[in-house]
Protein backbone atom coordinates (compact mmCIF):
# COMPACT_ATOMS: atom_id res chain seq x y z
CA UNK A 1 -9.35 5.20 13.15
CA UNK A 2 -9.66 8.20 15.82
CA UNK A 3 -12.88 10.09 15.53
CA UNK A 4 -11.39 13.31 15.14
CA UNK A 5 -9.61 11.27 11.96
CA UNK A 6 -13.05 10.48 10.90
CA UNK A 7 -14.65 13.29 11.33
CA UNK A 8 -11.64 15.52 9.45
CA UNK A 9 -12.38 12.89 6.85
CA UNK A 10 -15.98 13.87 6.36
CA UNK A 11 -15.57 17.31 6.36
CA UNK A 12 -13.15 17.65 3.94
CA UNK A 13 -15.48 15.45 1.67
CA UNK A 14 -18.31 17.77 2.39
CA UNK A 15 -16.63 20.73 1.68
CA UNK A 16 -14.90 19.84 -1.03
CA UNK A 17 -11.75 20.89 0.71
CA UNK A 18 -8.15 21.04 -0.72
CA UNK A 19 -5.63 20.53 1.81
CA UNK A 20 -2.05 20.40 0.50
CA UNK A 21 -0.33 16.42 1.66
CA UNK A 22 -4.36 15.21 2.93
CA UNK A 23 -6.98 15.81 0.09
CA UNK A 24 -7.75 17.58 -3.39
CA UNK A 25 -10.69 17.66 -5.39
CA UNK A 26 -10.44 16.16 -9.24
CA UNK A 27 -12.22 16.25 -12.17
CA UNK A 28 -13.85 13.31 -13.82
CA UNK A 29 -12.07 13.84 -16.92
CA UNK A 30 -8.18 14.29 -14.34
CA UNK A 31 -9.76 10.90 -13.06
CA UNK A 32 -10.08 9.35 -16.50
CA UNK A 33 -6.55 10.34 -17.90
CA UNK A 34 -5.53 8.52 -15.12
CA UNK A 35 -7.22 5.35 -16.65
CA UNK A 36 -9.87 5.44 -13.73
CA UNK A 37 -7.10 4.64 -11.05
CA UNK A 38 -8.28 6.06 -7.84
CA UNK A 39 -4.84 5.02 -5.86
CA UNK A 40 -4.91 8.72 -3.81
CA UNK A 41 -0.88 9.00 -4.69
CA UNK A 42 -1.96 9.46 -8.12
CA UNK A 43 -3.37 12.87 -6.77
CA UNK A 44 -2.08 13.69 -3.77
CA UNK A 45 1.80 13.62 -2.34
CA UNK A 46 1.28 12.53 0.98
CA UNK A 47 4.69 12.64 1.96
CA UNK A 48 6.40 14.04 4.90
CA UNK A 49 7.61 17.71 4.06
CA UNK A 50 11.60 17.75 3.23
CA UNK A 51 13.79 18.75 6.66
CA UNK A 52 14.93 22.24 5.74
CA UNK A 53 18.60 22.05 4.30
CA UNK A 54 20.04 24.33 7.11
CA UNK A 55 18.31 21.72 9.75
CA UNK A 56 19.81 18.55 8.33
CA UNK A 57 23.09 20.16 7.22
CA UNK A 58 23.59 20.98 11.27
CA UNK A 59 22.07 18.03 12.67
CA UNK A 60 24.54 15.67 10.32
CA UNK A 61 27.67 18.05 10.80
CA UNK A 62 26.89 17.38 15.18
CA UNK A 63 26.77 14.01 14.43
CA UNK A 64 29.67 13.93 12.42
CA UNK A 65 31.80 16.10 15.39
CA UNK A 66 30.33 13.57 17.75
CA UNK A 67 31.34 10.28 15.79
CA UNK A 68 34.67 11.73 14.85
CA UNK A 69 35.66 13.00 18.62
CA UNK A 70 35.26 9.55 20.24
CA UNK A 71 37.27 7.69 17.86
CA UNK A 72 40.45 9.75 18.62
């Protein structure tokens, strides 16, 4: 792990830090309804933001133009 990774790490610990998609702070009683699962995707969604629509609609309606003009 890169030190700045480490060091992010800490200082969100510290502080006590919610960052939306990295870290949030629960209670013991949020940590017990969970049955004492500490798996962090129980509370956090670390996944990658959605693509806004207008991005993806134009990027797949390119690749569509391109696909469909070199098999003419």
């Amino acid at each position: 792990m890169e030190p700045q990774n480490i060091e992010k790490i800490v200082n969100v610990f510290r502080e006590r830090v919610d960052i939306p998609r990295f870290s949030r702070a629960v209670s013991l009683e949020e940590i017990a309804d969970n049955d004492f699962n500490l798996n962090i995707r129980r509370y956090v969604d670390a996944s990658p933001a959605a693509e806004p629509r207008s991005t993806y609609g134009r990027r797949c309606s390119a690749a569509y133009r391109e696909v469909k003009s070199k098999w003419k």
